[in-house]
C-alpha atoms as a PDB file:
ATOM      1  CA  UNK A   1      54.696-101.005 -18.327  1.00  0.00           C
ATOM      2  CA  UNK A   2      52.387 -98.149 -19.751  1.00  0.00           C
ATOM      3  CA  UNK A   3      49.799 -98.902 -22.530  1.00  0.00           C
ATOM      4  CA  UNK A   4      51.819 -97.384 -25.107  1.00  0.00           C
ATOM      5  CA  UNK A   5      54.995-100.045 -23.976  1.00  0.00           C
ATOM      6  CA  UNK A   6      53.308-102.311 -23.836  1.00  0.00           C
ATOM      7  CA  UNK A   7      51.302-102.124 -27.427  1.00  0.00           C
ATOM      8  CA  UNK A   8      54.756-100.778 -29.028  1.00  0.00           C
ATOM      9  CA  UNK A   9      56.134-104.746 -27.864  1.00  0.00           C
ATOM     10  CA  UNK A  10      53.167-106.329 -28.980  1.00  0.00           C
ATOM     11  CA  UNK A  11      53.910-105.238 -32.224  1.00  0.00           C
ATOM     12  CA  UNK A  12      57.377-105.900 -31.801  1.00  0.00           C
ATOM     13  CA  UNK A  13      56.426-109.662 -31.598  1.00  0.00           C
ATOM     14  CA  UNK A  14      53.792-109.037 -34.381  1.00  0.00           C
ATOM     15  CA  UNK A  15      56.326-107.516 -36.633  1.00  0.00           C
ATOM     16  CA  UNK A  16      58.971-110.555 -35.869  1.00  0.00           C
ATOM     17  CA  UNK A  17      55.922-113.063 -37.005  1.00  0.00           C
ATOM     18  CA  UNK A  18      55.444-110.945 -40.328  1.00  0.00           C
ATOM     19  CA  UNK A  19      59.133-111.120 -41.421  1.00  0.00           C
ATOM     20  CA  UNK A  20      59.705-114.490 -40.663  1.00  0.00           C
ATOM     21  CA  UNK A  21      56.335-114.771 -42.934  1.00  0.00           C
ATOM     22  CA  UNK A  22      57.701-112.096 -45.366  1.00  0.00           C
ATOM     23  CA  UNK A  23      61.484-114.251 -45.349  1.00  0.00           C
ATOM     24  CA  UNK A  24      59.360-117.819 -46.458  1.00  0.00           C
ATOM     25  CA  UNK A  25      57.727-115.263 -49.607  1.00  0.00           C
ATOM     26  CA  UNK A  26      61.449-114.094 -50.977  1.00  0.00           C
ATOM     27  CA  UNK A  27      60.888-110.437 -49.559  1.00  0.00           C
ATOM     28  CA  UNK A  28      63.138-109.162 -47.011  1.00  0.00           C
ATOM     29  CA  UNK A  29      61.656-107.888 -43.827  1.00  0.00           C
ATOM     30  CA  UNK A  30      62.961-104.917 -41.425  1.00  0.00           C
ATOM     31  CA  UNK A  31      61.496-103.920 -38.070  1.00  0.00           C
ATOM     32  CA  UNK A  32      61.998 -99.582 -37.447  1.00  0.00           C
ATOM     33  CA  UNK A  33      60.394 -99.033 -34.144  1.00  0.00           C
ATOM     34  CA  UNK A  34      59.956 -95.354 -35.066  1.00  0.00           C
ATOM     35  CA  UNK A  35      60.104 -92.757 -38.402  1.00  0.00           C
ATOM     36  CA  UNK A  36      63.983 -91.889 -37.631  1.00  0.00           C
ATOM     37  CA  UNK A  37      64.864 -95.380 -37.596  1.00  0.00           C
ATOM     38  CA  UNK A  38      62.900 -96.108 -40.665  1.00  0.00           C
ATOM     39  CA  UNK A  39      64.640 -93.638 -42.691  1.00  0.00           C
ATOM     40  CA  UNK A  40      68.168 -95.183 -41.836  1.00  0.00           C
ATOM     41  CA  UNK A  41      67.033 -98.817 -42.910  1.00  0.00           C
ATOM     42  CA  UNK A  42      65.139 -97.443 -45.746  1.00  0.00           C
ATOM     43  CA  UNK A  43      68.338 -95.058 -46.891  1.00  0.00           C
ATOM     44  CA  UNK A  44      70.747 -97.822 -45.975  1.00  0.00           C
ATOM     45  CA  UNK A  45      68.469-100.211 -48.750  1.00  0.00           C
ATOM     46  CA  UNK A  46      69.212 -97.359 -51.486  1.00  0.00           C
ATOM     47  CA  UNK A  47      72.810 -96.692 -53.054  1.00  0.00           C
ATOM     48  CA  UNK A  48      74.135 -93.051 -53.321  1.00  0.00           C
ATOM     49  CA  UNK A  49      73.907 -92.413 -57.075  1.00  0.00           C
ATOM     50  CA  UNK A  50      71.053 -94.357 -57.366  1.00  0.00           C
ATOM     51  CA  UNK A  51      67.999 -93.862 -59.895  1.00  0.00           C
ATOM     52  CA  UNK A  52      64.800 -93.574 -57.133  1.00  0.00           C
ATOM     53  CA  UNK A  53      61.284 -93.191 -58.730  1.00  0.00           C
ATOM     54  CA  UNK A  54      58.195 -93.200 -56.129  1.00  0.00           C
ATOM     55  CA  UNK A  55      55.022 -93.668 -56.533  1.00  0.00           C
ATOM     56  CA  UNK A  56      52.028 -92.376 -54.591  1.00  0.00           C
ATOM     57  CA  UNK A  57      52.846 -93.108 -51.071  1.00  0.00           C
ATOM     58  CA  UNK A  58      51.768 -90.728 -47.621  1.00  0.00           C
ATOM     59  CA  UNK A  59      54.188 -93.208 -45.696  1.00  0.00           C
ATOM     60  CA  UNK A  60      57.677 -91.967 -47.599  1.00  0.00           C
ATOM     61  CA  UNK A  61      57.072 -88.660 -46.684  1.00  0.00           C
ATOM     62  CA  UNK A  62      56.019 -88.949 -43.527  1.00  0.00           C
ATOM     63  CA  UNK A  63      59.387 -90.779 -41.967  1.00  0.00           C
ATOM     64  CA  UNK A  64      61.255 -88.180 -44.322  1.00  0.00           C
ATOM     65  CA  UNK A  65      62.280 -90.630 -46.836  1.00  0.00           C
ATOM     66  CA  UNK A  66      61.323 -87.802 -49.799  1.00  0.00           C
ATOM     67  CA  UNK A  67      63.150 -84.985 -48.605  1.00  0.00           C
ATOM     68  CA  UNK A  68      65.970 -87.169 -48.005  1.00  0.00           C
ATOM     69  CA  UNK A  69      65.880 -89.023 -51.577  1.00  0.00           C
ATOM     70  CA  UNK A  70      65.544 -85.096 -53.050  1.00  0.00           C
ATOM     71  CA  UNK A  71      68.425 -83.540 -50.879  1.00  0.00           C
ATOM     72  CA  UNK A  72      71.043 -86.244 -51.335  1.00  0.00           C
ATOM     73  CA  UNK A  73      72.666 -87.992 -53.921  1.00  0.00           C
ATOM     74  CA  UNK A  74      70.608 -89.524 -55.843  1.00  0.00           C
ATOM     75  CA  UNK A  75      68.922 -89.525 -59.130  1.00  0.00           C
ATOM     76  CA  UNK A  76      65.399 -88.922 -57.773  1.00  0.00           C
ATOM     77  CA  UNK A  77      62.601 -89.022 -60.293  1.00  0.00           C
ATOM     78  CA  UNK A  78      60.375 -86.310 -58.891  1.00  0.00           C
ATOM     79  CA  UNK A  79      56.996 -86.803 -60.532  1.00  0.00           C
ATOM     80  CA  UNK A  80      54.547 -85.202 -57.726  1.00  0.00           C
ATOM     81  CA  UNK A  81      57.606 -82.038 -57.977  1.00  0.00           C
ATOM     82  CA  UNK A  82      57.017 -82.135 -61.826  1.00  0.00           C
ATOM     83  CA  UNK A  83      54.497 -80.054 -64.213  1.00  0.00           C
ATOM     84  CA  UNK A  84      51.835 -82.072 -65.121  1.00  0.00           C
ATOM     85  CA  UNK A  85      52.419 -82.507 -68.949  1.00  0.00           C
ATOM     86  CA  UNK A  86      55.623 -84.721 -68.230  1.00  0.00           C
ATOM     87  CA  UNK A  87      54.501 -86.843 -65.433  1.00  0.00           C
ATOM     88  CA  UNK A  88      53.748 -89.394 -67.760  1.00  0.00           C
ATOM     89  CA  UNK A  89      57.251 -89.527 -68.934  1.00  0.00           C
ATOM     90  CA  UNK A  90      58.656 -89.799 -64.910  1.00  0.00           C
ATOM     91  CA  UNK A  91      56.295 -92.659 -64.454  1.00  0.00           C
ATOM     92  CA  UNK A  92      57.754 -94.081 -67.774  1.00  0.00           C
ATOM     93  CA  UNK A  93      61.110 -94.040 -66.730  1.00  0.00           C
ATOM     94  CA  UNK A  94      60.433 -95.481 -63.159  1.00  0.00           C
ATOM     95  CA  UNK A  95      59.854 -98.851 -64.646  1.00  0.00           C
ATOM     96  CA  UNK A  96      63.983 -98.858 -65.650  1.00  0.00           C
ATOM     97  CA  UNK A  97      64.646 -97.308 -61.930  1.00  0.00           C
ATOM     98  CA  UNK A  98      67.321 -99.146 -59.621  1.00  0.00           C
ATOM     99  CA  UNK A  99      64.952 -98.238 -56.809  1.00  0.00           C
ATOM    100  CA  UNK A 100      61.227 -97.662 -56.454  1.00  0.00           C
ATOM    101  CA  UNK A 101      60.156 -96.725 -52.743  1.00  0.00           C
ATOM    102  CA  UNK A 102      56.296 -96.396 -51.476  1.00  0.00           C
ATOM    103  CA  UNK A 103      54.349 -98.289 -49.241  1.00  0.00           C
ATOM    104  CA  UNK A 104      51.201-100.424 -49.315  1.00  0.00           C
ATOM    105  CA  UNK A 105      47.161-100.168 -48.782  1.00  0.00           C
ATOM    106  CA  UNK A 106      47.259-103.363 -46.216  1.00  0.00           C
ATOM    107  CA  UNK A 107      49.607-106.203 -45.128  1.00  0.00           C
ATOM    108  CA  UNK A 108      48.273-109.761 -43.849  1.00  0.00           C
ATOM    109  CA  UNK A 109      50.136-111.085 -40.910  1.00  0.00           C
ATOM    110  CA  UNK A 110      51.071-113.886 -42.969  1.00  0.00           C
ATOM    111  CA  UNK A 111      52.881-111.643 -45.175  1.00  0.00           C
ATOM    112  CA  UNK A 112      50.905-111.246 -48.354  1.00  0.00           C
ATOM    113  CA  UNK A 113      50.948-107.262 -49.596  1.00  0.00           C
ATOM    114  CA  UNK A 114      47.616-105.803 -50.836  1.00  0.00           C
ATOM    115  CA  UNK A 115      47.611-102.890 -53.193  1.00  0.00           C
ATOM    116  CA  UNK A 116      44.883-101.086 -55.249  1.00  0.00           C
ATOM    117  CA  UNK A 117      45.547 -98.389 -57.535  1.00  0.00           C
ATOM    118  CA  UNK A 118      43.759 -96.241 -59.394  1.00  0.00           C
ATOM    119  CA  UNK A 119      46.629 -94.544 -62.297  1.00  0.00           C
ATOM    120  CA  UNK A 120      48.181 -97.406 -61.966  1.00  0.00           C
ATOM    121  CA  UNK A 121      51.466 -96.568 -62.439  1.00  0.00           C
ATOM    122  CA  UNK A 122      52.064 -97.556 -58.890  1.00  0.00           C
ATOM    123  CA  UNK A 123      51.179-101.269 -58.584  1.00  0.00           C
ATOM    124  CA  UNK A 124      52.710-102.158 -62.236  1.00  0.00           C
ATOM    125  CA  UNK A 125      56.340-101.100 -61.444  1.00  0.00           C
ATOM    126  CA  UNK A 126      55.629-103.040 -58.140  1.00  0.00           C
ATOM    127  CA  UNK A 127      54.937-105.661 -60.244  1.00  0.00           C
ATOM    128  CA  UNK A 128      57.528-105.569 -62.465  1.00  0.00           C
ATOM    129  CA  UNK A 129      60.464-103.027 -63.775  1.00  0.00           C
ATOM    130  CA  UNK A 130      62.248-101.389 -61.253  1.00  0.00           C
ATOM    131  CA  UNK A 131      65.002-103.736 -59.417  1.00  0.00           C
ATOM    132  CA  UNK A 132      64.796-103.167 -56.524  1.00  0.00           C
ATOM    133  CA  UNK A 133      61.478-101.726 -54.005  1.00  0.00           C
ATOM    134  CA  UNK A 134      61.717-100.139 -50.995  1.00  0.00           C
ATOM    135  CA  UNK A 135      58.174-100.567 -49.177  1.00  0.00           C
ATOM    136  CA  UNK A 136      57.712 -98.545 -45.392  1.00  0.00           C
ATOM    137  CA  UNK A 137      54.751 -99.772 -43.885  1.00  0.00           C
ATOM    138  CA  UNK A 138      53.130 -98.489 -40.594  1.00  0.00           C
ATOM    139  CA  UNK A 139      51.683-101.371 -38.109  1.00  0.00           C
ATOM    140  CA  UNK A 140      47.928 -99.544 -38.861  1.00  0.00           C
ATOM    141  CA  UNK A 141      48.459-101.417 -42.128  1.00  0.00           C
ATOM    142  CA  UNK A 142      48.612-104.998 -40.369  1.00  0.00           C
ATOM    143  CA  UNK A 143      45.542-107.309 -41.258  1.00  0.00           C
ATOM    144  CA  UNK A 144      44.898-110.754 -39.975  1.00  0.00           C
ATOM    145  CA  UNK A 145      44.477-112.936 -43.268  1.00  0.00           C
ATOM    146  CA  UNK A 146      44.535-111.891 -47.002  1.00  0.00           C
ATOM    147  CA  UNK A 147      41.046-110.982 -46.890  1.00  0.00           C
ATOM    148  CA  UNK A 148      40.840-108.357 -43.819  1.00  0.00           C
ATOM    149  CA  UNK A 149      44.123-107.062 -45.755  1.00  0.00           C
ATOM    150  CA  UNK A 150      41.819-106.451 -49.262  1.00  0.00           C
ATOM    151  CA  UNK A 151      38.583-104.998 -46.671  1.00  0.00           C
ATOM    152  CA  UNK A 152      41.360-102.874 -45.520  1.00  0.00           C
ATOM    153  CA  UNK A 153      42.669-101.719 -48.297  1.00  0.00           C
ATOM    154  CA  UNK A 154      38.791-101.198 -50.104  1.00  0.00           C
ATOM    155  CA  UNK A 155      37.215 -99.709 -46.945  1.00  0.00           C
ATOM    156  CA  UNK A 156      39.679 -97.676 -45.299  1.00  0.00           C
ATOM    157  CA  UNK A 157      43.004 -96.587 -47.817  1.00  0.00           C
ATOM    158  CA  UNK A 158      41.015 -96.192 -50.137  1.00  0.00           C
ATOM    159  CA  UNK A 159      38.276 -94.497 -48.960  1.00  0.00           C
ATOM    160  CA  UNK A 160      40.592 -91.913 -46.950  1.00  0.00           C
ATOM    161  CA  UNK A 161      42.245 -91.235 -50.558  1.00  0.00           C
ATOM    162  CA  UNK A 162      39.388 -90.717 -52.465  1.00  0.00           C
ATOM    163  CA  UNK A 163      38.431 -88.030 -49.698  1.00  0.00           C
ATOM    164  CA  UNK A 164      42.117 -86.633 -49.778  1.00  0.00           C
ATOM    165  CA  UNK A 165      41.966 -86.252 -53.920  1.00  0.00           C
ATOM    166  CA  UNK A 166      38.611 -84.757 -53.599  1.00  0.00           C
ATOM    167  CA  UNK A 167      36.881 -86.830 -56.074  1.00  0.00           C
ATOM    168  CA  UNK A 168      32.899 -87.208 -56.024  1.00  0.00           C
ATOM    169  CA  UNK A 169      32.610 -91.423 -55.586  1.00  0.00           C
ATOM    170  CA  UNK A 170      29.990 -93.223 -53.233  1.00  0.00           C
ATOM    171  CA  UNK A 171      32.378 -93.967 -50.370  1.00  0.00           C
ATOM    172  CA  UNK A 172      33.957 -90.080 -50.102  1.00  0.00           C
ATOM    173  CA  UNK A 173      30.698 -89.606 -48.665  1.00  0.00           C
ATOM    174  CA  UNK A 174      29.728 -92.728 -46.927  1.00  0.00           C
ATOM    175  CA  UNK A 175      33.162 -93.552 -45.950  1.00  0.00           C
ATOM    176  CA  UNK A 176      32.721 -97.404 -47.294  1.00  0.00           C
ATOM    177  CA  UNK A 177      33.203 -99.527 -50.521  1.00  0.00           C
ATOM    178  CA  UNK A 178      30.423 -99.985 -52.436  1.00  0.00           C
ATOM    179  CA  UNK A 179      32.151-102.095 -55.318  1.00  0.00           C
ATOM    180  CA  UNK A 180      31.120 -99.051 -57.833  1.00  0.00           C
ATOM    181  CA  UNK A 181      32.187 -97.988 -61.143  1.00  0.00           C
ATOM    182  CA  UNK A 182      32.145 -94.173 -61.072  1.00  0.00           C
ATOM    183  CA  UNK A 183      34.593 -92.402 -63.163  1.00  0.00           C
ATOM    184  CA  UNK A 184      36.746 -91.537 -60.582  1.00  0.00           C
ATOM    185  CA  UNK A 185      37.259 -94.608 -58.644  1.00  0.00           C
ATOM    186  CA  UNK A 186      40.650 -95.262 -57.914  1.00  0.00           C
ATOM    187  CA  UNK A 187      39.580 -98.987 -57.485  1.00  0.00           C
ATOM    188  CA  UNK A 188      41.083 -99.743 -61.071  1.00  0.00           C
ATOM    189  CA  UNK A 189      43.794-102.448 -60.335  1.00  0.00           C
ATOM    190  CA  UNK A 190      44.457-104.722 -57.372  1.00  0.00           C
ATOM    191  CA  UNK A 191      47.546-106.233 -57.105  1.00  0.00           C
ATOM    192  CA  UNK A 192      47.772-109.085 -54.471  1.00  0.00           C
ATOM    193  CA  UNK A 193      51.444-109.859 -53.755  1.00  0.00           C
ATOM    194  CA  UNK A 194      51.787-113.684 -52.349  1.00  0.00           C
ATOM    195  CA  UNK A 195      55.587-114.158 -53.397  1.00  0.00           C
ATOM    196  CA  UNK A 196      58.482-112.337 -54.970  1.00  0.00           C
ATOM    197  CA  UNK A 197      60.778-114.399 -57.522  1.00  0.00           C
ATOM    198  CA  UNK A 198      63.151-112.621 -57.464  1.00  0.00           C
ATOM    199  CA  UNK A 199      65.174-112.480 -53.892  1.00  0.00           C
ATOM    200  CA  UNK A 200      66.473-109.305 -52.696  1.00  0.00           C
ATOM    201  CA  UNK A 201      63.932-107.263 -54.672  1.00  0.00           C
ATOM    202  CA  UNK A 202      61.338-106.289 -52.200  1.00  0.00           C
ATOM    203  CA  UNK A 203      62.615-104.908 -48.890  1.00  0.00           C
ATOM    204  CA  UNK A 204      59.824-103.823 -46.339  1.00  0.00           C
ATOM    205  CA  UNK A 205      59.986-102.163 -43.443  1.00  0.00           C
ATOM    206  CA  UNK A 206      57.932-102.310 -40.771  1.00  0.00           C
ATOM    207  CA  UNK A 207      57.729 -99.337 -38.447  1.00  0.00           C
ATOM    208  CA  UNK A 208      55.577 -99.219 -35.213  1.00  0.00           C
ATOM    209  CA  UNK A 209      53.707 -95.845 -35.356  1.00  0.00           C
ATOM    210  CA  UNK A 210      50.437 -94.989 -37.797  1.00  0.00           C
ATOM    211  CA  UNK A 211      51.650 -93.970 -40.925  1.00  0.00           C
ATOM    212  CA  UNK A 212      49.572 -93.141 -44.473  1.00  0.00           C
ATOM    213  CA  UNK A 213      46.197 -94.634 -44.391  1.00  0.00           C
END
């Protein structure tokens, strides 16, 4: 087998650990072994007619899930395709969405989801509101306990995002987490997702290629 076989079936068995782990925390788990086959589980989660909102999230659009949600038929909530002055209003709404899709910063092999946030808007309606979330998840975003997931998520999503946005914190420049408390640290609110209560509500799917950071 080449390297690249034989990585894409170690994460194959990696993945099948993780949903079994997912399955024992009420979320759902789905194994895409590349973008195309992500976007049919992901669209095959979401009803035609359906209210979508999205958060921030590099990983929808990469596997096409956006362009998708925006072409069909659904009642997609466009906030990043929306003037500024009513984006508050399309996150508002989101909360009462059937479906909110995005991603998240880091995922522990045992299944717990790590998420920081800096607006906000993002880890609240994955905390509570919409009914049902649609998470895609690249296996770059697999960490070995709860704790390598939050260093993940601290030292590498968020640093990368902080560079992407362009905004003047300690780690755009050094590339690391220095716990600080500029003004525009998106290191606001961490969610740390251990268990859903209500089944069928979170659906991730895992999909073996690097996608979002």
């Amino acid at each position: 087998m080449t390297p690249l076989e034989l990585r894409s079936q170690r994460n194959e068995m990696k993945a099948a650990g993780i949903i079994r782990k997912l399955a024992q925390r009420n979320i759902k788990g789905y194994y895409a072994h590349d973008r195309a086959e992500a976007l049919k589980i992901a669209l095959s989660l979401i009803p035609e007619g359906s209210t979508v909102a999205q958060g921030g999230s590099m990983s929808v659009s990469e596997i096409g899930l956006r362009d998708a949600l925006i072409a069909g038929n659904y009642n997609y909530l466009d906030r990043d395709g929306s003037p500024r002055e009513q984006r508050q209003a399309i996150e508002l709404a989101a909360y009462d969405a059937d479906v909110f899709v995005g991603s998240v910063n880091a995922i522990s092999e045992d299944g717990v989801l790590v998420n920081i946030d800096g607006n906000s808007n993002r880890v609240s309606a994955y905390a509570y509101g919409p009914r049902k979330l649609v998470l895609v998840v690249g296996m770059n975003k697999v960490a070995g306990d709860a704790d390598a997931a939050l260093k993940r998520a601290r030292n590498e999503a968020a640093t990368l995002n902080v560079q992407r946005f362009g905004l003047s914190t300690p780690c755009a420049s050094t590339g690391k987490c220095i716990d600080c408390l500029s003004p525009d640290t998106i290191c606001c609110q961490f969610l740390i997702t251990r268990y859903s209560r209500h089944k069928d509500r979170i659906h991730l799917i895992l999909v073996d290629e690097n996608l979002g950071f």
